[in-house]
C-alpha atoms as a PDB file:
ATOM      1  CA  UNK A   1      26.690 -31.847 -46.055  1.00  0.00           C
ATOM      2  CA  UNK A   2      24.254 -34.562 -44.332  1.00  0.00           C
ATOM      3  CA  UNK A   3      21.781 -36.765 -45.359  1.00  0.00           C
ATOM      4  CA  UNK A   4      18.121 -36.531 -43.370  1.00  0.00           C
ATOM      5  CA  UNK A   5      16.162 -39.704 -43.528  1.00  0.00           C
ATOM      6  CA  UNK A   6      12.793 -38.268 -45.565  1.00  0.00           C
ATOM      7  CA  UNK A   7       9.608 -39.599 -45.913  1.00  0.00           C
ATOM      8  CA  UNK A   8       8.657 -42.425 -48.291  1.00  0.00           C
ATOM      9  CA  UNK A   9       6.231 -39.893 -50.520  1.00  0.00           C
ATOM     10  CA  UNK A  10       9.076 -37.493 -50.579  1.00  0.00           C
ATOM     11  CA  UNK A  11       7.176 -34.628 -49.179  1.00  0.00           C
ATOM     12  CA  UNK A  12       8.399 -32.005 -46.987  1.00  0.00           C
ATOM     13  CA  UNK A  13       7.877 -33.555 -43.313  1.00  0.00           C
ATOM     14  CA  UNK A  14      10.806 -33.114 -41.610  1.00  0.00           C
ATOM     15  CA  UNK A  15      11.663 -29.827 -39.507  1.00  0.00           C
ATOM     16  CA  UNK A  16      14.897 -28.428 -39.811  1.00  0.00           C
ATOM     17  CA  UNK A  17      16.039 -24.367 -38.934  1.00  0.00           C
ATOM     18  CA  UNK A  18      17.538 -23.370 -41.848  1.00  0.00           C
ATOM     19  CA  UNK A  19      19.995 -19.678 -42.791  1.00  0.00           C
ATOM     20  CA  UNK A  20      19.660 -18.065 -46.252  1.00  0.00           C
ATOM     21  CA  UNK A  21      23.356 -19.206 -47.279  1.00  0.00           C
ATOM     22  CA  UNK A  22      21.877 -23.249 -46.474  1.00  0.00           C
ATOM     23  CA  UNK A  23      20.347 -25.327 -49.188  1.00  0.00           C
ATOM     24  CA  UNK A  24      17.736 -28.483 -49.385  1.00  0.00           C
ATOM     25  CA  UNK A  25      17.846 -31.131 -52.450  1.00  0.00           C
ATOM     26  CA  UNK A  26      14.815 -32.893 -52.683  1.00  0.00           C
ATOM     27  CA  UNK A  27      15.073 -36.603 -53.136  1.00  0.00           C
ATOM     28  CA  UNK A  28      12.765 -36.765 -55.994  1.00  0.00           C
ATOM     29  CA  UNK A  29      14.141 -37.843 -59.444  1.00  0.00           C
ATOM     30  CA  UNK A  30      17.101 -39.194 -57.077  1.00  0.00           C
ATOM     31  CA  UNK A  31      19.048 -35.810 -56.775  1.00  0.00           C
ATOM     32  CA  UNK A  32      19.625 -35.695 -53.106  1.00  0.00           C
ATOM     33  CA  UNK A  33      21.238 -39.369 -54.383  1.00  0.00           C
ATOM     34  CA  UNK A  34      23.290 -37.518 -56.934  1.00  0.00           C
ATOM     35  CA  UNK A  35      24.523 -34.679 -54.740  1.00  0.00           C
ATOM     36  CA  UNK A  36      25.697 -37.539 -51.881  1.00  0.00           C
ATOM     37  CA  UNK A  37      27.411 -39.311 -54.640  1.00  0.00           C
ATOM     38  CA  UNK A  38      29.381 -36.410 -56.504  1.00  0.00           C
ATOM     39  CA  UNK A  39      29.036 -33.737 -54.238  1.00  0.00           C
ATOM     40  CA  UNK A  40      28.030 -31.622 -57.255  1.00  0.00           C
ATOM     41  CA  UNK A  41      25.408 -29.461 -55.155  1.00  0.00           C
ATOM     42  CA  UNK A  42      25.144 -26.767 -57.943  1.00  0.00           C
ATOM     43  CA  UNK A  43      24.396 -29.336 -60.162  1.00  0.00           C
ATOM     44  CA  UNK A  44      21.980 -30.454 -58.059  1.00  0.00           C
ATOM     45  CA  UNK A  45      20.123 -27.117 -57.591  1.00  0.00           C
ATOM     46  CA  UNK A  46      19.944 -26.387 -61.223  1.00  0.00           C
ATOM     47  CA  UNK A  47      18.746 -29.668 -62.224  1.00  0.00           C
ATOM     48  CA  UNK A  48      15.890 -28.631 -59.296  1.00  0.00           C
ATOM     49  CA  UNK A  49      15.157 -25.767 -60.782  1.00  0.00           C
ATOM     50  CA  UNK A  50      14.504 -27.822 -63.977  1.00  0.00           C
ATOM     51  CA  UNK A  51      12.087 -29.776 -62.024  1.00  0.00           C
ATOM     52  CA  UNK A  52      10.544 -26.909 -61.278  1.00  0.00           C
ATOM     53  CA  UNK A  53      11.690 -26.548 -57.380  1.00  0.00           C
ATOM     54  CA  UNK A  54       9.780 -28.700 -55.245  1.00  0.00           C
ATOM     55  CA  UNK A  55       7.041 -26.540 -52.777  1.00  0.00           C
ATOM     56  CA  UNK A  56       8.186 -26.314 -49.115  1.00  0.00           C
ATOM     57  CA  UNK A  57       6.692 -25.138 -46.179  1.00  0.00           C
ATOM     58  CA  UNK A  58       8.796 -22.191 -44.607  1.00  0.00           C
ATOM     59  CA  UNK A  59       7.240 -20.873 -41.071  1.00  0.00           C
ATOM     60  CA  UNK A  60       4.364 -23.381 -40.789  1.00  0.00           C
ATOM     61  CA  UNK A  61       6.112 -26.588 -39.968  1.00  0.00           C
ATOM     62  CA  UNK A  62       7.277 -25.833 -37.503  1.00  0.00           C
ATOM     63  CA  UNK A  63       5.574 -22.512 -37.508  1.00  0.00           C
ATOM     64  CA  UNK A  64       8.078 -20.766 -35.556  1.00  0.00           C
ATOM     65  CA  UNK A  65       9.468 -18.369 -38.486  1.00  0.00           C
ATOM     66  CA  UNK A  66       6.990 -15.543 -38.514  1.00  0.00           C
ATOM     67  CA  UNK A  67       4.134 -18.303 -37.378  1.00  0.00           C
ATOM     68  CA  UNK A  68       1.676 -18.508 -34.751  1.00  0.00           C
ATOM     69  CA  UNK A  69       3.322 -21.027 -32.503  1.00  0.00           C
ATOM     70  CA  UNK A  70       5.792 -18.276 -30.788  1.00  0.00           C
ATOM     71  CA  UNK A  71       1.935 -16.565 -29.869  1.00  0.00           C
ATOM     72  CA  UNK A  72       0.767 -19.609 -28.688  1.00  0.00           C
ATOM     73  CA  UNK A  73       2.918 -21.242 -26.523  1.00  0.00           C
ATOM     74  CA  UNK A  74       3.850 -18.471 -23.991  1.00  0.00           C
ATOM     75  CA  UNK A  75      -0.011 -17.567 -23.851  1.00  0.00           C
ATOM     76  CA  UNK A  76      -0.191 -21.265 -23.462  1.00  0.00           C
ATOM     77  CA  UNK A  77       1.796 -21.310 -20.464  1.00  0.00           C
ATOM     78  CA  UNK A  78       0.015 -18.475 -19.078  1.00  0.00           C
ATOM     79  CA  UNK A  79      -3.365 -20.454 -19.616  1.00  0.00           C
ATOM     80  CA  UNK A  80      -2.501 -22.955 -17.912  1.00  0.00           C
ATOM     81  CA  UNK A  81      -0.505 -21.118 -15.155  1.00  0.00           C
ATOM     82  CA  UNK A  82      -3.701 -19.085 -13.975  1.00  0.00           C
ATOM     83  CA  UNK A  83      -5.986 -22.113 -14.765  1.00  0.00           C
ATOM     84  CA  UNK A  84      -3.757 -23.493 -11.362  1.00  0.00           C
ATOM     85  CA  UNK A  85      -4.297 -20.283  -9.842  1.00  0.00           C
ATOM     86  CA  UNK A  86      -7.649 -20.852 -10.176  1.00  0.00           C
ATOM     87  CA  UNK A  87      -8.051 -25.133  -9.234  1.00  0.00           C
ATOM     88  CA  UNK A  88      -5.501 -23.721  -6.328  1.00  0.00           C
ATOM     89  CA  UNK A  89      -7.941 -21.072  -5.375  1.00  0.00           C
ATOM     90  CA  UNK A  90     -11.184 -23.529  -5.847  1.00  0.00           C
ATOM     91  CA  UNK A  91     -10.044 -26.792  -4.459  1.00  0.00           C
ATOM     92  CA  UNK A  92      -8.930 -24.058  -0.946  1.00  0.00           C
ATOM     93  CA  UNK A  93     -10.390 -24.402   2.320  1.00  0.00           C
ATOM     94  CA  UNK A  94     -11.003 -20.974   4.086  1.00  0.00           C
ATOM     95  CA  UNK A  95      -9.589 -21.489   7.568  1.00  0.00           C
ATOM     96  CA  UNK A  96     -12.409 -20.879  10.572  1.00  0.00           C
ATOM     97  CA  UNK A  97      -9.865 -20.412  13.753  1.00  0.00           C
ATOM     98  CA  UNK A  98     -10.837 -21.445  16.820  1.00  0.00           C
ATOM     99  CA  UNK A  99      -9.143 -19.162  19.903  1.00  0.00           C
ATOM    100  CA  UNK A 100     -11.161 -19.089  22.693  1.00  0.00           C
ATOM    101  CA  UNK A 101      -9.841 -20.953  25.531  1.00  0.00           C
ATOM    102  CA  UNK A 102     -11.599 -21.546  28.927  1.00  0.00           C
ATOM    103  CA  UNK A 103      -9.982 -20.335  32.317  1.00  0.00           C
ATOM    104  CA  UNK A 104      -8.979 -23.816  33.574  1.00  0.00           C
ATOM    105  CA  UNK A 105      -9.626 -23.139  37.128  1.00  0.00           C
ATOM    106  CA  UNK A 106     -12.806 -21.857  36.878  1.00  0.00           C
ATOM    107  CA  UNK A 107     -14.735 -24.539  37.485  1.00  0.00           C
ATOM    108  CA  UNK A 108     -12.615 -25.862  40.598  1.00  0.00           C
ATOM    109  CA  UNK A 109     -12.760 -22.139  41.937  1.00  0.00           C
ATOM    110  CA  UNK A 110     -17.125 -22.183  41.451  1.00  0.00           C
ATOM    111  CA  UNK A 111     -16.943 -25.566  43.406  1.00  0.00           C
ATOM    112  CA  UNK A 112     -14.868 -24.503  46.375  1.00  0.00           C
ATOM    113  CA  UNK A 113     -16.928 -21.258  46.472  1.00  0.00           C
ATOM    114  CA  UNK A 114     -19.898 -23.376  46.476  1.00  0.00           C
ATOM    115  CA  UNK A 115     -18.773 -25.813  48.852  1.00  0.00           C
ATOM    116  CA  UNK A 116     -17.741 -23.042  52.147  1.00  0.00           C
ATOM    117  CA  UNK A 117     -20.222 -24.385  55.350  1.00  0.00           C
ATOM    118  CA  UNK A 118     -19.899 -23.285  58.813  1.00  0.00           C
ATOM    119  CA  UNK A 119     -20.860 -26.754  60.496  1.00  0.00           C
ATOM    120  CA  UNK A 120     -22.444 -25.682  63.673  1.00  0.00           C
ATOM    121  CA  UNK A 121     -22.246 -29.579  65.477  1.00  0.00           C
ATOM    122  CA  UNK A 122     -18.623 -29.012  66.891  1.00  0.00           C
ATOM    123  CA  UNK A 123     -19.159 -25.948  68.059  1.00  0.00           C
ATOM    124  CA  UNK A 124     -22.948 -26.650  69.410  1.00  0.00           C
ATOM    125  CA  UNK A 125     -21.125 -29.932  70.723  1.00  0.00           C
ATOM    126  CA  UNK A 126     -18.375 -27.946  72.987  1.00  0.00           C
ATOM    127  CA  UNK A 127     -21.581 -25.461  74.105  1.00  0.00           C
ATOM    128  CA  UNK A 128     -22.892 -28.355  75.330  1.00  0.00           C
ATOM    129  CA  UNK A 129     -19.893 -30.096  77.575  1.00  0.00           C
ATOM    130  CA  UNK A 130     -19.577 -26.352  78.725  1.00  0.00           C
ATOM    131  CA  UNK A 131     -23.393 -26.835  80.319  1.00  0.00           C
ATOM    132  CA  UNK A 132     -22.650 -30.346  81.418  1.00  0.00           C
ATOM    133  CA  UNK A 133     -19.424 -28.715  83.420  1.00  0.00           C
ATOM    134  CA  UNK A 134     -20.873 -26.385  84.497  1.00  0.00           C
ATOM    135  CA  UNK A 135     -24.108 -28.217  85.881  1.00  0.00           C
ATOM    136  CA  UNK A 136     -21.485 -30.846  87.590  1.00  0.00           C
ATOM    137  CA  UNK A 137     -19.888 -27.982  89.136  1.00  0.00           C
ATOM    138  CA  UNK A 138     -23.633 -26.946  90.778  1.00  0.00           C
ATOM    139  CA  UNK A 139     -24.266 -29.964  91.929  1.00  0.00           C
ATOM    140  CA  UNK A 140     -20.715 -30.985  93.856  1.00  0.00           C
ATOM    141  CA  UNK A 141     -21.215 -26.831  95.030  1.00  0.00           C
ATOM    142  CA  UNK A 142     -21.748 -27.124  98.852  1.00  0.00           C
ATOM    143  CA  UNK A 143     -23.870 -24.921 100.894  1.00  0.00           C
ATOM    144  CA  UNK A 144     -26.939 -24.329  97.973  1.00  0.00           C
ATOM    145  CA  UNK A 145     -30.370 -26.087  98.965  1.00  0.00           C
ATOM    146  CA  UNK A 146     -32.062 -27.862  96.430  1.00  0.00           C
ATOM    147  CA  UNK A 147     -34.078 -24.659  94.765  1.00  0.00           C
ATOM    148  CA  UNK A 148     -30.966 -23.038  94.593  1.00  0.00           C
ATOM    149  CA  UNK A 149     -29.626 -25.698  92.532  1.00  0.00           C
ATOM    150  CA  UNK A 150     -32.784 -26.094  90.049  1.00  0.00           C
ATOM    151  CA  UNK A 151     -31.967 -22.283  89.732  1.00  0.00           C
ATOM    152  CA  UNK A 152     -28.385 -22.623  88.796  1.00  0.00           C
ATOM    153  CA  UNK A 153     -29.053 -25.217  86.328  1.00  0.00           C
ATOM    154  CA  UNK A 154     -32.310 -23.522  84.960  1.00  0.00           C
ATOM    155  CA  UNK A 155     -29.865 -20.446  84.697  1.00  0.00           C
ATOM    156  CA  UNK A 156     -27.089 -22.401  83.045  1.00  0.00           C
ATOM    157  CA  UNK A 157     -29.337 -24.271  80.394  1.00  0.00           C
ATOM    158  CA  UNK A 158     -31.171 -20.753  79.491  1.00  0.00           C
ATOM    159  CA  UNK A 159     -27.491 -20.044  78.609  1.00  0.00           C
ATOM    160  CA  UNK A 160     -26.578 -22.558  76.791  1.00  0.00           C
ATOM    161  CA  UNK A 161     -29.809 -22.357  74.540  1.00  0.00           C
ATOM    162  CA  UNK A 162     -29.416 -18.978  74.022  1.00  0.00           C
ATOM    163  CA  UNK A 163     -25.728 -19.223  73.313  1.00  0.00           C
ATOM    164  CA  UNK A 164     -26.872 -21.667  70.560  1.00  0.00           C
ATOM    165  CA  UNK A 165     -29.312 -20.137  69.296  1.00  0.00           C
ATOM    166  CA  UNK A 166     -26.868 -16.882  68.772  1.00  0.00           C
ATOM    167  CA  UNK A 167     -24.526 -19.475  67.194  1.00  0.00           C
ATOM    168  CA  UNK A 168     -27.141 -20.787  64.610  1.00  0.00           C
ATOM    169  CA  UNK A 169     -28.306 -17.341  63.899  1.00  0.00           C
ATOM    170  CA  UNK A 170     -23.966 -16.249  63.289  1.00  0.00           C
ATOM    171  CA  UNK A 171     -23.300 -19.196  61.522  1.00  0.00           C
ATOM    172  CA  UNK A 172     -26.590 -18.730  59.160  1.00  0.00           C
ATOM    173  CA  UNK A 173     -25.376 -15.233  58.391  1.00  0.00           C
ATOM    174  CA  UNK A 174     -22.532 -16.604  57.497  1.00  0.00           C
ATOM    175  CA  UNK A 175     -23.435 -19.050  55.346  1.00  0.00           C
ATOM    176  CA  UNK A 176     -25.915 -16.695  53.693  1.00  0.00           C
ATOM    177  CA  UNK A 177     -22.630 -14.261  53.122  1.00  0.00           C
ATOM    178  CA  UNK A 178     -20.345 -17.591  51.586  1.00  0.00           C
ATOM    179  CA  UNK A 179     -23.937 -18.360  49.368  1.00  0.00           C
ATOM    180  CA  UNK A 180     -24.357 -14.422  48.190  1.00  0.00           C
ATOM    181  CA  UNK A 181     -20.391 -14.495  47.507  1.00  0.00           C
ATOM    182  CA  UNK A 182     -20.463 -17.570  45.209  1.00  0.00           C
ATOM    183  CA  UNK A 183     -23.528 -16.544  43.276  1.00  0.00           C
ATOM    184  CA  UNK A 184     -21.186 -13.196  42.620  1.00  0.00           C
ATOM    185  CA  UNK A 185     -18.102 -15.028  41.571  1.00  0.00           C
ATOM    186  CA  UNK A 186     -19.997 -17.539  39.548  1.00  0.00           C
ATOM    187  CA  UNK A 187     -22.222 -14.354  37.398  1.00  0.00           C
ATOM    188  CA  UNK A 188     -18.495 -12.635  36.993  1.00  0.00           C
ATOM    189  CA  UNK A 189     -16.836 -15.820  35.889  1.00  0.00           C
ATOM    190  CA  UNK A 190     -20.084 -15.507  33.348  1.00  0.00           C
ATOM    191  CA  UNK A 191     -19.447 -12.495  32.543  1.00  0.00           C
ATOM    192  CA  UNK A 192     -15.584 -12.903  31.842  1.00  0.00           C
ATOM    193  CA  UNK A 193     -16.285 -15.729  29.885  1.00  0.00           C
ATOM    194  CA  UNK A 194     -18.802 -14.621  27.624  1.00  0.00           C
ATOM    195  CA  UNK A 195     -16.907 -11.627  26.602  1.00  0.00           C
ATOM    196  CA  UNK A 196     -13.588 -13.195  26.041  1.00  0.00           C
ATOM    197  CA  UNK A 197     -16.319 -15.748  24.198  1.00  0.00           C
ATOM    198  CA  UNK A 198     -17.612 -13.073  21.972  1.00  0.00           C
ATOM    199  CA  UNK A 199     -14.120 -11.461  21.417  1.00  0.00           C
ATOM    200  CA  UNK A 200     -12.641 -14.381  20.518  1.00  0.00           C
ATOM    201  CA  UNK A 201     -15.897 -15.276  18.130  1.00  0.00           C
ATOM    202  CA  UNK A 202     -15.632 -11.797  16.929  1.00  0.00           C
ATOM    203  CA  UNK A 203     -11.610 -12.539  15.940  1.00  0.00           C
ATOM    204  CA  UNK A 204     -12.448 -16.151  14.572  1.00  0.00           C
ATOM    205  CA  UNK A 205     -15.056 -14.424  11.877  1.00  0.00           C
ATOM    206  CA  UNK A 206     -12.778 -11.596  10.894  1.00  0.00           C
ATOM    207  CA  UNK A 207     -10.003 -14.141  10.087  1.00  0.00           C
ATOM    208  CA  UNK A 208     -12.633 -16.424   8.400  1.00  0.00           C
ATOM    209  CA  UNK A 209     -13.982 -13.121   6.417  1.00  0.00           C
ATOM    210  CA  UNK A 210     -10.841 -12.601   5.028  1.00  0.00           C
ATOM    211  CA  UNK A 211      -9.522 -15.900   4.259  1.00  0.00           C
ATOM    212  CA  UNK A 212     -12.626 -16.456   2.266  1.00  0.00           C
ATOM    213  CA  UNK A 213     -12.368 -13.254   0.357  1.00  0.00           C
ATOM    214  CA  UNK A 214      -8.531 -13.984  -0.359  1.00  0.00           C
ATOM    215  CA  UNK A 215      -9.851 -17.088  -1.599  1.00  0.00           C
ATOM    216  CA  UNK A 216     -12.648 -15.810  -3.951  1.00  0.00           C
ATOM    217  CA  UNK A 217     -10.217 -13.137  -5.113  1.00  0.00           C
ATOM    218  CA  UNK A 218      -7.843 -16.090  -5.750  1.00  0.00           C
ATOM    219  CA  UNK A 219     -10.713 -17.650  -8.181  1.00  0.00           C
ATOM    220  CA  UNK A 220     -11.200 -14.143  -9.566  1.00  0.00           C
ATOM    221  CA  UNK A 221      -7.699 -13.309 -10.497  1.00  0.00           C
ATOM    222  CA  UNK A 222      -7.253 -16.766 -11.887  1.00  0.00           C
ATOM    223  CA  UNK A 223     -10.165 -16.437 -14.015  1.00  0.00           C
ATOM    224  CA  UNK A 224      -9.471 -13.032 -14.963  1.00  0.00           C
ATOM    225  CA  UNK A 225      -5.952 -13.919 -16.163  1.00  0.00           C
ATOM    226  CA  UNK A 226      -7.134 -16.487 -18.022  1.00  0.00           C
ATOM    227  CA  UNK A 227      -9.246 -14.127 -20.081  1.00  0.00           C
ATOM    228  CA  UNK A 228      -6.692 -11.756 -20.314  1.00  0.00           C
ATOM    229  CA  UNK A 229      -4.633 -14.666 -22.245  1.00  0.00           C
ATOM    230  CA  UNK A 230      -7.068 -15.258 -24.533  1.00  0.00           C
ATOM    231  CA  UNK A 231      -7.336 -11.709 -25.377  1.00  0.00           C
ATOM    232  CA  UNK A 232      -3.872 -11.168 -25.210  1.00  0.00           C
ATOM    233  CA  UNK A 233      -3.930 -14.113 -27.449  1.00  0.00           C
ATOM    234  CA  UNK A 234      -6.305 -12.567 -29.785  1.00  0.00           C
ATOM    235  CA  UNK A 235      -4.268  -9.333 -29.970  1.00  0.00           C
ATOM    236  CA  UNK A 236      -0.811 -10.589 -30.666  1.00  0.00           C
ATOM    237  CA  UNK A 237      -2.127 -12.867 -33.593  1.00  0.00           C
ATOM    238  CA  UNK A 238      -3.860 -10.228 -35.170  1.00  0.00           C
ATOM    239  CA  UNK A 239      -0.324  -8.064 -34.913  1.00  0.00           C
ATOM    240  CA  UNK A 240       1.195 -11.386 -36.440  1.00  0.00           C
ATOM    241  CA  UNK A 241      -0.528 -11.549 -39.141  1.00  0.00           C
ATOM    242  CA  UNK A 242      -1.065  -8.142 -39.957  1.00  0.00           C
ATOM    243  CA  UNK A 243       3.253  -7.942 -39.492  1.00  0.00           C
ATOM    244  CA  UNK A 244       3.169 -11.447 -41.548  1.00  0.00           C
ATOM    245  CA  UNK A 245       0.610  -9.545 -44.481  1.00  0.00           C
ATOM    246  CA  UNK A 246       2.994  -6.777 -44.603  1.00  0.00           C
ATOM    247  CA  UNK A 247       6.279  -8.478 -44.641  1.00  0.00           C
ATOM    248  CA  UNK A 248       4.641 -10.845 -48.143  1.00  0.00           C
ATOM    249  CA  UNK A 249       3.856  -6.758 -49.783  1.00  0.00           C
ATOM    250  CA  UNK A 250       7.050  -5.435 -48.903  1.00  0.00           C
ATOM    251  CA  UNK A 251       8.751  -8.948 -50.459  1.00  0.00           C
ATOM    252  CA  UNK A 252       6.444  -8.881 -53.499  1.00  0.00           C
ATOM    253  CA  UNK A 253       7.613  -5.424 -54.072  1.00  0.00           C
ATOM    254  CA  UNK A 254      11.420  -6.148 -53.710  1.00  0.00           C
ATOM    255  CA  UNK A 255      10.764  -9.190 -56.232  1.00  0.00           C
ATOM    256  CA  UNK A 256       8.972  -6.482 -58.367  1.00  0.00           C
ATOM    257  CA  UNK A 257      11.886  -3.984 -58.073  1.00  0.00           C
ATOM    258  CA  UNK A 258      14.169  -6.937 -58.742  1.00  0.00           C
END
C-alpha cells in the first residue's frame, strides 16, 4: 500500500496501470486517510461503496487500455517518418555531373602543327656563296678571254637563279603540305572532341534524368506513405472501436448473466 499525491478537487487525474486484484480509495470523505491510518482497506471499500463509488476513467486517461492512443502513436511515428522522407526528398538537389575532360595537349599539338616553316634564307644564302665561289673561281681561271668569262658567270648566275627558284617552288610545296596537314589534324581534333563532347553530355543527362526521377519518386513515396497513415489510421480506429463496442455488449451480457 502507497499513498499518490491527488489533486486538490479530488478528481481522478493521476495515471496509474492498474490489475483486477489492485484497488483505489478515493480521498473524498477522508477514506484514503482512514485506510493509511488503520490499514482497514475492506473497510475502506465498503464505506466507498456507501458513497456510492466515485466515477473513474479506465482506458481514456491514459487511453492506452482498449483506447485510441496505441492507434495513434505508431501511425504517429509513421507520419512523421515519411513526412522526412518527403522534406528529405524536397529540400534534394538532383546532381548534373560534369565528365567531359579536354585532351590537354591538344592545343600545344594545333600550335606546333601550325607553326612547321621551311625558311628558305639559309638555304637561298649558301646558293648564293656557292655563285660567289664559283664566279671567284672564273675569274682567277687562266687562259679564258674576257667573253669567255661574261659567259661563265652569265652561265653560273642562270644557275643559281634557277636553283632558287626550284628551291622556292620545293619549299612552297612544302609548306602548302605542313598547312593542308594542320588544317587535317586541327578538323580531327574537332571531331574527337565534339563526340567525346556529346558522349559525355549524353552521360551527364542520363545521370541527371535519373537522379531527378529518384528524387520526385522520393516526394511521391513520402507523400504516398503519409496517406497511407492516415488511412491506415482511419482503418485501425474504426476496428478499435468496433472491438471496443463489442467488448461493452459482451460485458453487459456477462453482468446480465451474472
Amino acid at each position: 500500500m502507497y499513498r499518490v499525491p491527488g489533486l486538490k478537487n479530488n478528481k481522478d487525474g493521476k495515471l496509474a496501470s492498474l490489475s483486477d486484484s489492485d484497488t483505489v480509495i478515493t480521498n473524498k470523505h477522508g477514506l484514503s486517510d482512514y485506510a493509511w491510518r488503520t490499514g482497514d482497506i475492506e473497510g475502506a471499500e465498503e464505506m466507498m461503496k456507501m458513497f456510492g463509488n466515485p466515477a473513474y476513467k479506465n482506458g481514456r486517461l491514459p487511453k492506452c487500455a482498449e483506447g485510441w492512443l496505441g492507434n495513434a502513436i505508431p501511425s504517429a511515428l509513421g507520419s512523421i517518418a515519411s513526412l522526412a522522407q518527403y522534406i528529405d526528398a524536397k529540400n534534394s538537389t538532383p546532381y548534373y555531373p560534369h565528365t567531359y575532360v579536354a585532351n590537354p595537349y591538344e592545343l600545344q599539338g594545333l600550335t606546333t602543327l601550325a607553326g612547321l616553316r621551311i625558311n628558305p634564307y639559309p638555304i637561298t644564302q649558301q646558293l648564293r656563296n656557292a655563285e660567289a665561289r664559283t664566279n671567284r673561281a672564273i675569274d682567277i681561271a687562266g687562259g679564258l678571254s674576257g667573253s669567255q668569262r661574261t659567259a661563265a658567270r652569265l652561265a653560273n648566275l642562270n644557275t643559281t637563279q634557277n636553283n632558287i627558284s626550284n628551291l622556292l617552288s620545293n619549299i612552297q610545296q612544302q609548306n602548302n603540305a605542313y598547312r593542308a596537314s594542320y588544317a587535317q589534324a586541327a578538323i580531327n581534333a574537332g571531331q574527337a572532341s565534339r563526340q567525346a563532347r556529346m558522349a559525355a553530355n549524353q552521360w551527364d543527362l542520363d545521370m541527371y534524368s535519373k537522379a531527378h526521377a529518384a528524387r520526385n519518386r522520393g516526394i511521391q513515396t513520402g507523400i504516398a506513405n503519409m496517406l497511407s497513415q492516415i488511412q491506415q489510421y482511419q482503418a485501425n480506429e474504426f476496428k478499435r472501436r468496433q472491438f471496443n463496442e463489442t467488448m461493452d455488449l459482451y460485458r453487459d451480457d456477462m453482468n446480465m448473466r451474472k
